[in-house]
N, C-alpha and C. Protein backbone atom coordinates (compact mmCIF):
# COMPACT_ATOMS: atom_id res chain seq x y z
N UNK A 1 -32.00 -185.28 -109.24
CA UNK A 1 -32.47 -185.15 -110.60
C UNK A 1 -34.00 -185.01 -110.56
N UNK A 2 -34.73 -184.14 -111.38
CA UNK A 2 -36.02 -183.56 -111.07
C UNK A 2 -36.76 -184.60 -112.23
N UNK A 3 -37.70 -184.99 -112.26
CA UNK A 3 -38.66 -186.27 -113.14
C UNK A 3 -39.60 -185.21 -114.34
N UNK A 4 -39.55 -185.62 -115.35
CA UNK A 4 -40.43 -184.96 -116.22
C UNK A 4 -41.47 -183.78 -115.97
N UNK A 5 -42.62 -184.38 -114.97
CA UNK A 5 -43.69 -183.76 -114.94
C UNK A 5 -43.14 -182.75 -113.69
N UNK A 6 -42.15 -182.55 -113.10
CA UNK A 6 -41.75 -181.32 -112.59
C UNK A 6 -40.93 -180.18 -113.24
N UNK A 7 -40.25 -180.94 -114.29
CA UNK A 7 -39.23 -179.50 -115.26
C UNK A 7 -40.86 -179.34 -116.29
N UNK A 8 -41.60 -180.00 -116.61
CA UNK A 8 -42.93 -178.96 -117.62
C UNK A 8 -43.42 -178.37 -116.80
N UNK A 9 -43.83 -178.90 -115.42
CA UNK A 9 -44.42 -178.03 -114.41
C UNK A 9 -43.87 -176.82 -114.15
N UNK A 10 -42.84 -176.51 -114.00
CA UNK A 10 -41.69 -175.17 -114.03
C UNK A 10 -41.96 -174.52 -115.09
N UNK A 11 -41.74 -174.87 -116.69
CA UNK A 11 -41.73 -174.82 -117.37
C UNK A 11 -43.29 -173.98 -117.70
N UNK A 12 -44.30 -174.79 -117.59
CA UNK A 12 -45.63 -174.37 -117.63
C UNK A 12 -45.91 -172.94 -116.84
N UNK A 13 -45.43 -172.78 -115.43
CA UNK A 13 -45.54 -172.18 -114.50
C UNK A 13 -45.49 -170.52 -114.62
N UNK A 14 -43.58 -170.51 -115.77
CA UNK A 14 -43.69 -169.18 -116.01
C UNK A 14 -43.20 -168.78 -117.22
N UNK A 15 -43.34 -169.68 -118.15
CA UNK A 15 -42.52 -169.36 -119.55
C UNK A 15 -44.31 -168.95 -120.20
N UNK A 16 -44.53 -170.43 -120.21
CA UNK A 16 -45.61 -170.54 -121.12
C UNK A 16 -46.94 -169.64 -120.37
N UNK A 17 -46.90 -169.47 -119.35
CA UNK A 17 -48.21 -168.32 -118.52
C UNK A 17 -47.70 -166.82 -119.42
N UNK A 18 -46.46 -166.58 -119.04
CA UNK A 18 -45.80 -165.49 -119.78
C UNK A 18 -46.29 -165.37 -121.60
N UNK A 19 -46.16 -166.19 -122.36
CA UNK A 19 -46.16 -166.37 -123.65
C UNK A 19 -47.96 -165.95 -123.73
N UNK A 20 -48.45 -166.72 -123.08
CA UNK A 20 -50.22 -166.68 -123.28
C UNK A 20 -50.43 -165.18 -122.73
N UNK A 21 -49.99 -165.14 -121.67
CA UNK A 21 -50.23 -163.48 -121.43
C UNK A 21 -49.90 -161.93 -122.53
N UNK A 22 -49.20 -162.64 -123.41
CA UNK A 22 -48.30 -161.78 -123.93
C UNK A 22 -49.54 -162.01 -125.48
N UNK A 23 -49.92 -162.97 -125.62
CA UNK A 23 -50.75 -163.70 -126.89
C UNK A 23 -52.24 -162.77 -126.76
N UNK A 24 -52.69 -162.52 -125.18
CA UNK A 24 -53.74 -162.24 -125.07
C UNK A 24 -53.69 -160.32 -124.77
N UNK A 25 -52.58 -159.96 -124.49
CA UNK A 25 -52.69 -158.63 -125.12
C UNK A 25 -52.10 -158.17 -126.23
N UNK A 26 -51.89 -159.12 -127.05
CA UNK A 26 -50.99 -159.01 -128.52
C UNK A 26 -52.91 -158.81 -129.10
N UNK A 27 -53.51 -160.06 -128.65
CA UNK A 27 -55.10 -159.95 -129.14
C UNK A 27 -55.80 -158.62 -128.85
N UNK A 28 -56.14 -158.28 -127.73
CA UNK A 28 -56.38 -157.11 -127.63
C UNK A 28 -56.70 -156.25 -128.00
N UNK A 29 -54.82 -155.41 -128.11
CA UNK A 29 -54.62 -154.38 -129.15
C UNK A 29 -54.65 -154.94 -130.64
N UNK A 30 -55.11 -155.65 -131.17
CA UNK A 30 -55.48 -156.15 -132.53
C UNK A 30 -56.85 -155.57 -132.72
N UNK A 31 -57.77 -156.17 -131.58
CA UNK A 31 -59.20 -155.94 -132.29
C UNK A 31 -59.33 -154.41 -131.76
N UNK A 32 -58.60 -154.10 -131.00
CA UNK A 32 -58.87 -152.58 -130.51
C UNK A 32 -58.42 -151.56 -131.70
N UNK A 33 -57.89 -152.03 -132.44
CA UNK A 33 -56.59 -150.98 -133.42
C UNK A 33 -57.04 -150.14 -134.36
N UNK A 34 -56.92 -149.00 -134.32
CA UNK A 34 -57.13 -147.79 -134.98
C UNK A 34 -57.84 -148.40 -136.51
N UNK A 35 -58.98 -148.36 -136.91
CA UNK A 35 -59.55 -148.35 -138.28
C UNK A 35 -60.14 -149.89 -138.54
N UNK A 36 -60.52 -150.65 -137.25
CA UNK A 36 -61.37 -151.67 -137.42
C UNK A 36 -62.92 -151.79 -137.16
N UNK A 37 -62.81 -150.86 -136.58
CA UNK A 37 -64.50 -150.19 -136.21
C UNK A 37 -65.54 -150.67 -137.31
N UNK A 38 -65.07 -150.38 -138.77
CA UNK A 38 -65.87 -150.84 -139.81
C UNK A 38 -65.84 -151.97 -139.90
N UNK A 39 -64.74 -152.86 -140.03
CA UNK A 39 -64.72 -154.45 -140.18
C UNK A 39 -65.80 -155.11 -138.92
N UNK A 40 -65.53 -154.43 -137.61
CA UNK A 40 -66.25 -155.42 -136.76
C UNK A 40 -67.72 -154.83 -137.01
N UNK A 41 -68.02 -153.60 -137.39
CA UNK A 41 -69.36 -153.50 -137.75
C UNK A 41 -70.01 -154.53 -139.06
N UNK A 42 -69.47 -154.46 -140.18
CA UNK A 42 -69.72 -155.47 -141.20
C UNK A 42 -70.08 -156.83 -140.86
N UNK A 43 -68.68 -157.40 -139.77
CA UNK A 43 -69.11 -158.87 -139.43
C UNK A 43 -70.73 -158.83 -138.45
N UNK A 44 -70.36 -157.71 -137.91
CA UNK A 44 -72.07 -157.76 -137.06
C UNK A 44 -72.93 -157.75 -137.95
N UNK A 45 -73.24 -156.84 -138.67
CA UNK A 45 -74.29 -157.13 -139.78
C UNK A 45 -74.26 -158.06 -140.67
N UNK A 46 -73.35 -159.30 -140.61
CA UNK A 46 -73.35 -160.12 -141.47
C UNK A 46 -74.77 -160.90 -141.81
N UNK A 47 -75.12 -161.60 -140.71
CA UNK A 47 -76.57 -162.66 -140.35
C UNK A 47 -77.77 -161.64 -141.09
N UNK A 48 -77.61 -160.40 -141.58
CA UNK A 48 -78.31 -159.61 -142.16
C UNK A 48 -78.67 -159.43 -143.71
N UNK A 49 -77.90 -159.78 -143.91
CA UNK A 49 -77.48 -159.09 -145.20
C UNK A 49 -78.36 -159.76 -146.29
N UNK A 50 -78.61 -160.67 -146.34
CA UNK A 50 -79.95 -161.45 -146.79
C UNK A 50 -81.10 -161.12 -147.06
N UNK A 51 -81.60 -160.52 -145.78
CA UNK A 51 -83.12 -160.40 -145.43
C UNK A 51 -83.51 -159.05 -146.17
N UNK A 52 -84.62 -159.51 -146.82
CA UNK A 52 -85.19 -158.45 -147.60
C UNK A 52 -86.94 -158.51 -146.18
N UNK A 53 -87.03 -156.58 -146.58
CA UNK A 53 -87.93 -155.95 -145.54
C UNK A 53 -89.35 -156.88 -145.94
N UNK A 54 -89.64 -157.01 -144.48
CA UNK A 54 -90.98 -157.59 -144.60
C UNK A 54 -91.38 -159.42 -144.93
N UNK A 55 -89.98 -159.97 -145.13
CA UNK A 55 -89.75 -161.22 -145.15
C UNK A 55 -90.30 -162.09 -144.69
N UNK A 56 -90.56 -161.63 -143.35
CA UNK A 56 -91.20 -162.18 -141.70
C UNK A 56 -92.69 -162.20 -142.07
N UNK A 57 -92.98 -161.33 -142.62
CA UNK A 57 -94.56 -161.04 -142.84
C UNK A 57 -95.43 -162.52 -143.49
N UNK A 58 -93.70 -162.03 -144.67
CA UNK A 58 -94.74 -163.18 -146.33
C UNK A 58 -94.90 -164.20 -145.29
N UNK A 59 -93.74 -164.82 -144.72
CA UNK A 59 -93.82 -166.57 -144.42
C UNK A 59 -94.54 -166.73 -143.32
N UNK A 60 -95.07 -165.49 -142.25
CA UNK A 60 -95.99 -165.84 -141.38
C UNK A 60 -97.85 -166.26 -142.12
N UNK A 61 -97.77 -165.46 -143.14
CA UNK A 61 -98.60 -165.15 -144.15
C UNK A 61 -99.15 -167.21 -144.55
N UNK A 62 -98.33 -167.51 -144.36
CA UNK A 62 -98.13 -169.06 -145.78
C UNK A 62 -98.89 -170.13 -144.56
């Protein structure tokens, strides 16, 4: 009879390696997928979107 931490060890070994593998090119092709180009551009310019030109100037200015 095999003790706990050897049937999760099995268990761990090739179900759940399998499942994560499968999770991480499910991810992948998500951010890769036809017509996100704009979304991940937007989130990049997010930290932006605020700043009005010359901002840097006034408060070096003060």
């Amino acid at each position: 009879m095999m003790d706990t931490y050897s049937i999760f060890r099995e268990i761990a070994d090739s179900w759940v390696l399998l499942a994560m593998f499968l999770f991480f090119i499910a991810t992948v092709l998500w951010v890769f997928r036809p017509g996100s180009r704009d979304l991940h551009r937007d989130a990049a310019q997010a930290p932006f979107r605020n700043d009005e030109p010359g901002a840097d100037m006034k408060e070096a200015r003060q």
